[in-house]
C-alpha atoms as a PDB file:
ATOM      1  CA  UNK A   1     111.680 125.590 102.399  1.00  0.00           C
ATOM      2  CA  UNK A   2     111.381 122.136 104.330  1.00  0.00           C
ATOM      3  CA  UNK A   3     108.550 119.735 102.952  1.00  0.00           C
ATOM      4  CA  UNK A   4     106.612 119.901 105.895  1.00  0.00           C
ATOM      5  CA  UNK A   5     106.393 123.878 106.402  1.00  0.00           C
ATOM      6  CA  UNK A   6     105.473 124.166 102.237  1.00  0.00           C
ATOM      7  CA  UNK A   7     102.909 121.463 103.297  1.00  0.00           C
ATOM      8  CA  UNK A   8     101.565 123.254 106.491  1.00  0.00           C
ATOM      9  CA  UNK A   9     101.072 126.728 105.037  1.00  0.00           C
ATOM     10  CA  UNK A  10      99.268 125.772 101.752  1.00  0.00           C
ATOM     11  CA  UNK A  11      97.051 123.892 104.090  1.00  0.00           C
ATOM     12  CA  UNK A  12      96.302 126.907 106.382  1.00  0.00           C
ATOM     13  CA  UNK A  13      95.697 128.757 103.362  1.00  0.00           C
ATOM     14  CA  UNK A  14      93.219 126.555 101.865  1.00  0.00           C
ATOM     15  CA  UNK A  15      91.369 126.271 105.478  1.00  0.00           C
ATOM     16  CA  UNK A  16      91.140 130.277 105.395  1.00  0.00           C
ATOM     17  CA  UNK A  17      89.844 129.916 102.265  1.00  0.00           C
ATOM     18  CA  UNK A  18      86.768 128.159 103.456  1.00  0.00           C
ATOM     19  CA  UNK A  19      85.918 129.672 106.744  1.00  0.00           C
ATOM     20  CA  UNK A  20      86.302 133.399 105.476  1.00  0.00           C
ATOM     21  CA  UNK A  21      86.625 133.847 102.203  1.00  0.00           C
ATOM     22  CA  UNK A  22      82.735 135.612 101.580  1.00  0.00           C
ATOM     23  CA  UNK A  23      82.811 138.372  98.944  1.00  0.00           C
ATOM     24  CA  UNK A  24      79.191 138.774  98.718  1.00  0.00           C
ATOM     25  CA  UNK A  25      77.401 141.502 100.631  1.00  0.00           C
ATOM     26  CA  UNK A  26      76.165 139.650 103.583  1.00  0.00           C
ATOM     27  CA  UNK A  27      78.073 136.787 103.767  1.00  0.00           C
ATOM     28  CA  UNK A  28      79.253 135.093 107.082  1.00  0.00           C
ATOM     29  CA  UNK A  29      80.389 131.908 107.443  1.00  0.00           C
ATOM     30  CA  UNK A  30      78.705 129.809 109.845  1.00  0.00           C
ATOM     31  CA  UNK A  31      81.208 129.477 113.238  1.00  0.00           C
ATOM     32  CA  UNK A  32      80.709 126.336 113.859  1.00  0.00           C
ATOM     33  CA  UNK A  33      81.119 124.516 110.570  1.00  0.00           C
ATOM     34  CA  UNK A  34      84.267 126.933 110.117  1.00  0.00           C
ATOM     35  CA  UNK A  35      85.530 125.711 113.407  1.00  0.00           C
ATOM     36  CA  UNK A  36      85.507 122.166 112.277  1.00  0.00           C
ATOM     37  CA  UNK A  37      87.073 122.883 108.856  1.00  0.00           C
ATOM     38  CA  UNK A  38      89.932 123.559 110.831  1.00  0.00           C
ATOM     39  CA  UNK A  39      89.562 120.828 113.198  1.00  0.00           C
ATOM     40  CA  UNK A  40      89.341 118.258 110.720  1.00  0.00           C
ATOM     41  CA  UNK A  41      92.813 119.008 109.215  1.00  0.00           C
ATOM     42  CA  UNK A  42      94.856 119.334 112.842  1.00  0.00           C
ATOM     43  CA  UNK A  43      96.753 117.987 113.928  1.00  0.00           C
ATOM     44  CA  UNK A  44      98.331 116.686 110.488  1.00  0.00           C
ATOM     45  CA  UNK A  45      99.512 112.904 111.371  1.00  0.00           C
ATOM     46  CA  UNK A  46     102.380 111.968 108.710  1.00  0.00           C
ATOM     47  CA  UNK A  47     101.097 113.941 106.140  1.00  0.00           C
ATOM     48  CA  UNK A  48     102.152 110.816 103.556  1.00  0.00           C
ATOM     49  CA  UNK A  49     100.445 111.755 100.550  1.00  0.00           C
ATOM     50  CA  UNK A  50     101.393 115.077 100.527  1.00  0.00           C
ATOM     51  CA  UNK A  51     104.598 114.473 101.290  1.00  0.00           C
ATOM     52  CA  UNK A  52     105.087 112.001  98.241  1.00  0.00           C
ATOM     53  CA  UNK A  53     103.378 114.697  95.869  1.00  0.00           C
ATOM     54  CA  UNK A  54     105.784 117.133  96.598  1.00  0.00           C
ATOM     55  CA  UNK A  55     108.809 114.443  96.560  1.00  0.00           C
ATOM     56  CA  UNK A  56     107.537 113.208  93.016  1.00  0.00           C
ATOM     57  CA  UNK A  57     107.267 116.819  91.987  1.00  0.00           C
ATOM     58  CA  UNK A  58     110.846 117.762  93.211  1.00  0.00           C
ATOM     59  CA  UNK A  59     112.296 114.845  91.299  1.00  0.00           C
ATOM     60  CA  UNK A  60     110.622 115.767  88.290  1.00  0.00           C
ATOM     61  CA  UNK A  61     112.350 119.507  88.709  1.00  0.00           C
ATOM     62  CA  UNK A  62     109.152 121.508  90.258  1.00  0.00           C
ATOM     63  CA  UNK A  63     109.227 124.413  88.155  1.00  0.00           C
ATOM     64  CA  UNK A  64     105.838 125.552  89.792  1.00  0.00           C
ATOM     65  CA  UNK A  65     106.434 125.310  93.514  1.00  0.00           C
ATOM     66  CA  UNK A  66     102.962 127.403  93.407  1.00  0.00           C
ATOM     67  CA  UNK A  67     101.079 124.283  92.009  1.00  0.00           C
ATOM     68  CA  UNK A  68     102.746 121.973  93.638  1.00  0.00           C
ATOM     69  CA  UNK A  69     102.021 123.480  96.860  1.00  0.00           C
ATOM     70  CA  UNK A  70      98.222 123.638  95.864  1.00  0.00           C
ATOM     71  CA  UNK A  71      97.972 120.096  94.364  1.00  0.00           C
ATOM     72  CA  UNK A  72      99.565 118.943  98.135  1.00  0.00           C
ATOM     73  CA  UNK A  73      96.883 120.682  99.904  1.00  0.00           C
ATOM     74  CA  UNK A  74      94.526 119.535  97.497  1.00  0.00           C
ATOM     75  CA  UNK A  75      95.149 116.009  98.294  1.00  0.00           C
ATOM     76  CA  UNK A  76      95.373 116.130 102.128  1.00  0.00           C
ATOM     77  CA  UNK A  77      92.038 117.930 102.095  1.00  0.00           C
ATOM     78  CA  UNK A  78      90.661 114.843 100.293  1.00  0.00           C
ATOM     79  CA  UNK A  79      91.903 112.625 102.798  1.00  0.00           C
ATOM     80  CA  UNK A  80      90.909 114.405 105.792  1.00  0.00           C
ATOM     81  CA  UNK A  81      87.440 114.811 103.803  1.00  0.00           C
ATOM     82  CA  UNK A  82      87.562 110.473 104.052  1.00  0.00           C
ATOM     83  CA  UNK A  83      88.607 110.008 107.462  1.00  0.00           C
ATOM     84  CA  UNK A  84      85.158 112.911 108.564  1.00  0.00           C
ATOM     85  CA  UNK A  85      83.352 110.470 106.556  1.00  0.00           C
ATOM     86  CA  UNK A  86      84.896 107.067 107.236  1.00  0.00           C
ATOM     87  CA  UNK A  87      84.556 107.734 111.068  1.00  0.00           C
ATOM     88  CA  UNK A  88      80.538 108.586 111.396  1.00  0.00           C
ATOM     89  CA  UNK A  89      78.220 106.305 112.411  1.00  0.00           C
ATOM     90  CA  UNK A  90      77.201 105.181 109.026  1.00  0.00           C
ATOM     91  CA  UNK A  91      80.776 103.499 108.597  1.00  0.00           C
ATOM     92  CA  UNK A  92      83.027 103.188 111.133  1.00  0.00           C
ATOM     93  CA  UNK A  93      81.255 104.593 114.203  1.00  0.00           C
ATOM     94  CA  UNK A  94      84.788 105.982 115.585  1.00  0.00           C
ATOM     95  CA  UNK A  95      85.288 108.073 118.769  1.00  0.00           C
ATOM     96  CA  UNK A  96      88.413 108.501 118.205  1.00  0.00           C
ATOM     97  CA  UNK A  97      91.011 109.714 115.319  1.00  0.00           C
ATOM     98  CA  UNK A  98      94.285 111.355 115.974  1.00  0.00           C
ATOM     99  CA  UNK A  99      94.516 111.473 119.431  1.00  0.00           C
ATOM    100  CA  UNK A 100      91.261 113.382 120.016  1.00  0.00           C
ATOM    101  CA  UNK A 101      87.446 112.748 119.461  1.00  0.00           C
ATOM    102  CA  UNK A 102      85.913 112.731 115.670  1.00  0.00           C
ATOM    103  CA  UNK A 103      84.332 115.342 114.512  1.00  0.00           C
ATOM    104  CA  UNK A 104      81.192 113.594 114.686  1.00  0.00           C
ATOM    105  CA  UNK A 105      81.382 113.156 118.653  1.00  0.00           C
ATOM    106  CA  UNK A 106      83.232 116.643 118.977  1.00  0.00           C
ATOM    107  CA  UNK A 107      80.686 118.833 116.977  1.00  0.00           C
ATOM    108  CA  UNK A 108      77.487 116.334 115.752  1.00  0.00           C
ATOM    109  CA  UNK A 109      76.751 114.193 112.400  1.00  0.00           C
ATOM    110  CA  UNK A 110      75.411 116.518 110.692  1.00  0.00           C
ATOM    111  CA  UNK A 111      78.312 119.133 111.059  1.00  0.00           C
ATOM    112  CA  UNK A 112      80.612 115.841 110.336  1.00  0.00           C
ATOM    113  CA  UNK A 113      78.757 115.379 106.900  1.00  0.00           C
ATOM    114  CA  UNK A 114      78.644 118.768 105.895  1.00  0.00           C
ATOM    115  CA  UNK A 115      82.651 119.254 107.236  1.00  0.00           C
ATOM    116  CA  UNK A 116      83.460 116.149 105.051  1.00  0.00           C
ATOM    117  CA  UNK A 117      81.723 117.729 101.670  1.00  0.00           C
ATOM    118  CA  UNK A 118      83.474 120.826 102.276  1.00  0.00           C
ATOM    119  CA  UNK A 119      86.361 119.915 102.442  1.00  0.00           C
ATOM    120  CA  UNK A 120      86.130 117.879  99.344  1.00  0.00           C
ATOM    121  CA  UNK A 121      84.112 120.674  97.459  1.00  0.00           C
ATOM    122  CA  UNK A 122      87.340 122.878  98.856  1.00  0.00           C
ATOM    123  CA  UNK A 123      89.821 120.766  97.771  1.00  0.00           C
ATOM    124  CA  UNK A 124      88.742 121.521  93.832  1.00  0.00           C
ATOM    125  CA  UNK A 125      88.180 125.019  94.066  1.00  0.00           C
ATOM    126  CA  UNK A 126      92.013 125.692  94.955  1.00  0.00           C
ATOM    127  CA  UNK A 127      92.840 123.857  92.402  1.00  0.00           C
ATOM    128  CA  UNK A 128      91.123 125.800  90.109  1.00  0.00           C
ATOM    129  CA  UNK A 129      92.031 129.250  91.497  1.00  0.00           C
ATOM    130  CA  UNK A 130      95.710 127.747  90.907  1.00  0.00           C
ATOM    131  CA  UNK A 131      95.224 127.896  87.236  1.00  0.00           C
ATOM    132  CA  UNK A 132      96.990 131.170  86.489  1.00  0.00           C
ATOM    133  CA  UNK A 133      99.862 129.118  87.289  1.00  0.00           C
ATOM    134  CA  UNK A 134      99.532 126.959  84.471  1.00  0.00           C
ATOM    135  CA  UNK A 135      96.203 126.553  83.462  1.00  0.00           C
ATOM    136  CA  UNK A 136      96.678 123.231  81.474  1.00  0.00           C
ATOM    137  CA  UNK A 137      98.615 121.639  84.304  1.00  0.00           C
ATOM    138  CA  UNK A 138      95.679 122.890  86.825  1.00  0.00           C
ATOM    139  CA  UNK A 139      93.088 121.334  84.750  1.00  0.00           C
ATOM    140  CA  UNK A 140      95.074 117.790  84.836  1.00  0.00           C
ATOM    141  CA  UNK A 141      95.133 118.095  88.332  1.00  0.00           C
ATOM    142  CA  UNK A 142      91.971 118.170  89.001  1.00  0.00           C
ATOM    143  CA  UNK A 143      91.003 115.694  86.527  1.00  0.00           C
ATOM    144  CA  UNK A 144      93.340 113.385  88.044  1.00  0.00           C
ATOM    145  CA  UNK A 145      92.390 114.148  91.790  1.00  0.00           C
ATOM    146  CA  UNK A 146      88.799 113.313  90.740  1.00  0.00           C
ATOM    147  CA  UNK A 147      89.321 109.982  88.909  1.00  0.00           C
ATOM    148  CA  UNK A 148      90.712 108.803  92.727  1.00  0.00           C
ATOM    149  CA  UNK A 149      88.099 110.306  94.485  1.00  0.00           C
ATOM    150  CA  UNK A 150      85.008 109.539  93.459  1.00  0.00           C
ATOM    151  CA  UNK A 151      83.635 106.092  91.263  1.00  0.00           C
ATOM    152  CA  UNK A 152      84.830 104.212  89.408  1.00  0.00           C
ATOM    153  CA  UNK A 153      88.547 103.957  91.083  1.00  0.00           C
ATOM    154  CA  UNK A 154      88.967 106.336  93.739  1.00  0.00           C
ATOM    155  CA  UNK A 155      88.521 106.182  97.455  1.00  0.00           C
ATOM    156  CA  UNK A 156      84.518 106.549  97.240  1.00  0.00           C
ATOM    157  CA  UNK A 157      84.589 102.887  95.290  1.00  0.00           C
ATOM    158  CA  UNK A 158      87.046 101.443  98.044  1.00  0.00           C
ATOM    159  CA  UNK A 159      84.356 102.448 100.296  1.00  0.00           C
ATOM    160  CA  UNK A 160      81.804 100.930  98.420  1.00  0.00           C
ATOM    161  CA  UNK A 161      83.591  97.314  98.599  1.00  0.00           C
ATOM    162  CA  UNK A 162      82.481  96.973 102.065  1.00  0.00           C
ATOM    163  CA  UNK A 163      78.661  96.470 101.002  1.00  0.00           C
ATOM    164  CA  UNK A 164      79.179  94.230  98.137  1.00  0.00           C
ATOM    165  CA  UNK A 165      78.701  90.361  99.492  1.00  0.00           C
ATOM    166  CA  UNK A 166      82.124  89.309  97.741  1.00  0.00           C
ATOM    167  CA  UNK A 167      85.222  91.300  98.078  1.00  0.00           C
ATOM    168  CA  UNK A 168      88.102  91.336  95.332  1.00  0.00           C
ATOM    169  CA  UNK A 169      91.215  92.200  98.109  1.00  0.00           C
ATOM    170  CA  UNK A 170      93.336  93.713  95.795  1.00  0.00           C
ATOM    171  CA  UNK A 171      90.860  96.069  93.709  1.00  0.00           C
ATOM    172  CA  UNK A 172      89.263  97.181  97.580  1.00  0.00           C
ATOM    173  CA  UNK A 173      92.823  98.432  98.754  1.00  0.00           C
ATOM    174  CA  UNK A 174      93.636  99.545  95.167  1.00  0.00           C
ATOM    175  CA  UNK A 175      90.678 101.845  95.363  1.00  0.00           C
ATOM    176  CA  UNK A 176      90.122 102.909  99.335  1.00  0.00           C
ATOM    177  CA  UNK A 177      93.556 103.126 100.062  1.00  0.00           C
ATOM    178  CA  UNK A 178      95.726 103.360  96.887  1.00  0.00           C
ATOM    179  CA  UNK A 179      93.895 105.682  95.114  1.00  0.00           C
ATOM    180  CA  UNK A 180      95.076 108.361  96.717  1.00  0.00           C
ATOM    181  CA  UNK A 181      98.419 107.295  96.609  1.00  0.00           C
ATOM    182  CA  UNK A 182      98.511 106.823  92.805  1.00  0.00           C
ATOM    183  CA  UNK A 183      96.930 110.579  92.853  1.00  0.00           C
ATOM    184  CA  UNK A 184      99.782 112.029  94.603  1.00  0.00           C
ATOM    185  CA  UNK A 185     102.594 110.438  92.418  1.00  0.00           C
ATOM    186  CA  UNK A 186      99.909 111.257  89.409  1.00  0.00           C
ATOM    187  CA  UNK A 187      99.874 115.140  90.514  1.00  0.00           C
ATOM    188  CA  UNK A 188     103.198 115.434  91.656  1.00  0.00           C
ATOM    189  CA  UNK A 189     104.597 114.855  87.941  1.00  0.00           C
ATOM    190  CA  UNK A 190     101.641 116.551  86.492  1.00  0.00           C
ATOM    191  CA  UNK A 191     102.461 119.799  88.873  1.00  0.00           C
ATOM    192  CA  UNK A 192     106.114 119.671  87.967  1.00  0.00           C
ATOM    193  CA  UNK A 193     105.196 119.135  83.641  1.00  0.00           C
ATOM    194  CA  UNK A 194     105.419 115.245  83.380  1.00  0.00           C
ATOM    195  CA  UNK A 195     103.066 112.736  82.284  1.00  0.00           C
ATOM    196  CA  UNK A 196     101.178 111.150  85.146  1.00  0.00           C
ATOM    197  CA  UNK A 197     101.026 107.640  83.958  1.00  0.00           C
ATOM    198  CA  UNK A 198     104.438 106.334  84.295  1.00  0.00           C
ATOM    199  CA  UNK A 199     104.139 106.941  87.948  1.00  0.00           C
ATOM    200  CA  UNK A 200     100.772 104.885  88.382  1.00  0.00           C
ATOM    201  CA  UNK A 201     102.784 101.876  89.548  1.00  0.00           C
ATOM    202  CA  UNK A 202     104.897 103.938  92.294  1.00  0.00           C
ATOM    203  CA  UNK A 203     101.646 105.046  93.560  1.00  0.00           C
ATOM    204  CA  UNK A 204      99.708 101.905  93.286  1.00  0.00           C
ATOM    205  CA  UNK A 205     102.282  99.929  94.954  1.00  0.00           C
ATOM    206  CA  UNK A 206     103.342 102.702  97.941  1.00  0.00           C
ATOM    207  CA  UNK A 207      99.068 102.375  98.515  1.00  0.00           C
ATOM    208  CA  UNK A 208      99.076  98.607  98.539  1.00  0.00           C
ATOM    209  CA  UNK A 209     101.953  98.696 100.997  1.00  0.00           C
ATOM    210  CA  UNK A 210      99.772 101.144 103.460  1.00  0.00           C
ATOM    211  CA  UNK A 211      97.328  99.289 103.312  1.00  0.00           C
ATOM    212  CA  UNK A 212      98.432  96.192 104.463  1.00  0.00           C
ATOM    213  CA  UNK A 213     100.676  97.954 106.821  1.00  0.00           C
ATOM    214  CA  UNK A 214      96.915  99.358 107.847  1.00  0.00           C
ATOM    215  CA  UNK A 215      95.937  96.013 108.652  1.00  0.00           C
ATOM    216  CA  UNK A 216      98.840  94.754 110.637  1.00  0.00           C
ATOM    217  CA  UNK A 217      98.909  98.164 112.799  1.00  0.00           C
ATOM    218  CA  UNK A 218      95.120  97.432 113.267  1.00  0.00           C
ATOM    219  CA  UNK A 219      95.456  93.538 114.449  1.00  0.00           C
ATOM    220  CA  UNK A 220      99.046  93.863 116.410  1.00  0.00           C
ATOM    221  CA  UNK A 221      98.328  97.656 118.356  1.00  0.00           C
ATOM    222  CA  UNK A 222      96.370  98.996 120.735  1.00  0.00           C
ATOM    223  CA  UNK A 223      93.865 101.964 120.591  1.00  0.00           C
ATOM    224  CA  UNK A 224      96.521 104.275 122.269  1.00  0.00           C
ATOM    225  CA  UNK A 225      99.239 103.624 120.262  1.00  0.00           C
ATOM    226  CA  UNK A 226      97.076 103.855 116.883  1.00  0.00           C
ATOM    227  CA  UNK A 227      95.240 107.399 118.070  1.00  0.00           C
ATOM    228  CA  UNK A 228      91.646 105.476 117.035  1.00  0.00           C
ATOM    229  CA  UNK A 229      89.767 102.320 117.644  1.00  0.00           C
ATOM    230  CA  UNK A 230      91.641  99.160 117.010  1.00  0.00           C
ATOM    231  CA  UNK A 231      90.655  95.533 115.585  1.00  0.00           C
ATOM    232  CA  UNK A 232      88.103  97.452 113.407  1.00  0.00           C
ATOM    233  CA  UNK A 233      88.599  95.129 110.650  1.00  0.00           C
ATOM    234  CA  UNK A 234      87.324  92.208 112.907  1.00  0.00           C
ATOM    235  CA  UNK A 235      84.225  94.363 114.511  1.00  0.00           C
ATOM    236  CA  UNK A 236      83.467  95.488 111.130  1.00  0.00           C
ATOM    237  CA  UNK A 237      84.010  91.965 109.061  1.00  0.00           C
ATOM    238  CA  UNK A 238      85.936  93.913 106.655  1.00  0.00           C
ATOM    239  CA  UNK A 239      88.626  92.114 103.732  1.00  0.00           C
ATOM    240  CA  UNK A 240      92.377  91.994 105.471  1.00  0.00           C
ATOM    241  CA  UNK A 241      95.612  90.606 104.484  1.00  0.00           C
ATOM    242  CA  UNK A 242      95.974  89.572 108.025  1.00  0.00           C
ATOM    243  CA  UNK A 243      93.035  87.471 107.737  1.00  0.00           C
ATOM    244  CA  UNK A 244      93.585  86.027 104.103  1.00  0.00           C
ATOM    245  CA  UNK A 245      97.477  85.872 105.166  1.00  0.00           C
ATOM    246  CA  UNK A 246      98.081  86.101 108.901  1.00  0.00           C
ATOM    247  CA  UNK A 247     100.463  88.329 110.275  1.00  0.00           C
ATOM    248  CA  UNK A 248     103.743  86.563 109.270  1.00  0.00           C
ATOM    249  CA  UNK A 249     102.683  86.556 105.843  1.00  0.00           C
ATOM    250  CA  UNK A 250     101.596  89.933 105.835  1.00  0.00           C
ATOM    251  CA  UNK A 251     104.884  91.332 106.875  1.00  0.00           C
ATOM    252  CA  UNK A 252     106.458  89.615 104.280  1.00  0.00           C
ATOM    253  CA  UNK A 253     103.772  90.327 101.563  1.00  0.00           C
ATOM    254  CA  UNK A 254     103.960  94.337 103.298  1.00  0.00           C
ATOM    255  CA  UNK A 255     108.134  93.923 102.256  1.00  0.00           C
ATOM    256  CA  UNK A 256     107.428  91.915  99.008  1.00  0.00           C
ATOM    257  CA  UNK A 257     105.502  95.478  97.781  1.00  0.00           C
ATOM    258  CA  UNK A 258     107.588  97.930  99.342  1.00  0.00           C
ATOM    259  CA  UNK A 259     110.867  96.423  97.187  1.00  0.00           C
ATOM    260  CA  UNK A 260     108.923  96.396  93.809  1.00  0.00           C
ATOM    261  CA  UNK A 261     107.668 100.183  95.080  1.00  0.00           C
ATOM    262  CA  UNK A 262     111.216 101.505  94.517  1.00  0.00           C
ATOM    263  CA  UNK A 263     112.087  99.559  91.231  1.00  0.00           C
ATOM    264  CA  UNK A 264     109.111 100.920  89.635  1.00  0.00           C
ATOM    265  CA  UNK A 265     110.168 104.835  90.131  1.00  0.00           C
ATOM    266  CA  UNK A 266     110.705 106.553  86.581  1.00  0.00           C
ATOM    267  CA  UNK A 267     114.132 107.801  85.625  1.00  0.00           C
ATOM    268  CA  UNK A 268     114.060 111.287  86.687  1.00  0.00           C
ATOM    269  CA  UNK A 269     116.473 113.663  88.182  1.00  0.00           C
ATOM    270  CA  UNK A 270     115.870 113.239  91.326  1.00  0.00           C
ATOM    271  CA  UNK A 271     115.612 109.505  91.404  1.00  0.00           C
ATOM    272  CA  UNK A 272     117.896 108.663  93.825  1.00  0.00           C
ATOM    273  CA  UNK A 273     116.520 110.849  96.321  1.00  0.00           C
ATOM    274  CA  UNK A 274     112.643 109.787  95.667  1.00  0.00           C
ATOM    275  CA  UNK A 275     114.077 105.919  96.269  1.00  0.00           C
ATOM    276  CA  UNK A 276     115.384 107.172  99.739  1.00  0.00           C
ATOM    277  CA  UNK A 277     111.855 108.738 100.517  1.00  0.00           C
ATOM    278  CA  UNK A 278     110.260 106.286 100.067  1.00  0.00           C
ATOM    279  CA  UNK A 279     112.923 103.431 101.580  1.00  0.00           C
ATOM    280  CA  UNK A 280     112.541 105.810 104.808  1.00  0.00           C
ATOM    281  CA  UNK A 281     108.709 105.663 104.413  1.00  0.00           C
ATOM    282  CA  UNK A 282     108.952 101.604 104.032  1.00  0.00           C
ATOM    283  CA  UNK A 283     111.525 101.967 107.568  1.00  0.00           C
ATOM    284  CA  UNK A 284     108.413 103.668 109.152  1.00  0.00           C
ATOM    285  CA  UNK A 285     105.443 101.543 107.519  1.00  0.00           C
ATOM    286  CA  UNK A 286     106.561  97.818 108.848  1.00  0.00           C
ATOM    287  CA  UNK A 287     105.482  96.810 112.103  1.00  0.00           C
ATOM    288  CA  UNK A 288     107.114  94.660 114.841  1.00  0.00           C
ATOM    289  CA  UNK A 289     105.077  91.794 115.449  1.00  0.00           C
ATOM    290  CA  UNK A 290     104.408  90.971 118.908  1.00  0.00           C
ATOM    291  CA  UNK A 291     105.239  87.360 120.443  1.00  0.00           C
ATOM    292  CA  UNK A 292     101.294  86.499 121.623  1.00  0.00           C
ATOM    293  CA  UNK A 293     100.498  87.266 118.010  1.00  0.00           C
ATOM    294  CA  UNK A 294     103.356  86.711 115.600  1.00  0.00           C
ATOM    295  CA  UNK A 295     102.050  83.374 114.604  1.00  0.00           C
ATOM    296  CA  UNK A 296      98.538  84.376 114.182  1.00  0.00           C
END
């Protein structure tokens, strides 16, 4: 089964999970908030971090395509639980994210918040129902998918950068934007048996290189081209490599990372195949600069 069906379908279970799954006597869901569940999650985008998961897991043999599956899910939920978040007024203030209007504008805030800790509170709970699969390797997973999420290293401390008065660059896009990339090489071995901590660097590094690619797509494109607001880091004074580098020097910085990305992979079966991944996934990530702003 292709990458992006396994992906897909352990997604659309999860969502079904949330929006009907009510055993007591009594139960209904509320519509609305099940509505945007789905919303939320669709359409998919590049569905990266999942992606790499299952890659990592693949090359490490994925013995449990079960888990594996899960843990992907898992980890997308998570990140569409960040971008509900990231795009209310509170942070971002976004109209805008994937094409079509945030859940915020779509449904209201409140719906947005409560969509945003659903998801998030979802994202565990398969995870745990996964353990008769292995119940060791479920418990690491969600271990490790917590350590990225919440303080003092995952994605809700990257967020938290943007309030503090002095900014450390390189532990604010370790923590908002890598940690979810060191969670999906993390869970990808863990799902397939391995130890999760020789593949920190792969995931730290792939994260770094987002990023700043992140930055450049958000100086050099336009709103329609990006699917969301652009030149939020300006609007919202927030830490770039484009500003600390310009956009020259970002490119090459973006490059710099994305060549140390594939030395750092583990030996592992499927080696050479993970180093094509994610050579295709550095193809995708750097951005043409355009003339008016090349020099900037």
């Amino acid at each position: 089964m292709a990458l992006e069906t396994r992906i897909e379908s352990a997604i659309a279970k999860a969502i079904a999970i949330g929006q009907t799954n009510c055993s007591d006597v009594g139960c209904v869901a509320p519509p609305r908030l099940a509505s945007a569940l789905e919303y939320a999650v669709t359409p998919g985008g590049a569905r990266i971090r999942p992606t790499i998961l299952l890659s990592v897991a693949m090359a490490c043999g994925d013995d449990k395509p079960v888990l594996s599956d899960t843990a992907a899910a898992a980890l997308e939920l998570i990140h569409c639980a960040s971008l509900v978040h990231d795009d209310l007024p509170a942070f971002d203030d976004a109209d805008m994210r994937r094409g079509k209007p945030t859940i915020h504008i779509a449904y209201n805030e409140p719906l947005a918040v409560l969509c945003g800790d659903s998801l998030i509170v979802l994202a565990f709970d398969i995870l745990a129902r996964a353990a008769d699969e292995d119940p060791r390797r479920a418990l690491a997973l969600i271990r490790s998918l917590a350590a990225r999420t919440g303080m003092p290293q995952g994605i809700c401390a990257g967020q938290g950068w943007e309030s503090e008065e002095s900014v450390n660059l390189a532990a604010y896009h370790r923590a908002k934007t890598g940690a979810l990339f060191i969670a999906a090489t993390q869970m990808g071995a863990i799902a397939a048996g391995q130890e999760p901590e020789p593949w920190t660097e792969l995931g730290a590094r792939i994260g770094e290189a987002f990023q700043v690619a992140d930055d450049l797509r958000d100086a050099l494109c336009d709103a329609e081209t990006l699917g969301k607001p652009a030149g939020q880091d300006v609007v919202h004074e927030r830490p770039s490599a484009v500003t600390e580098m310009g956009v020259e020097g970002a490119i090459q910085h973006l490059r710099d990372i994305l060549s140390g990305a594939i030395a750092s992979i583990p030996s592992c079966p499927g080696e050479a195949q993970l180093a094509e991944m994610v050579r295709r996934t550095a193809q995708r990530m750097v951005p043409a600069a355009p003339a008016d702003k090349a020099g900037a």
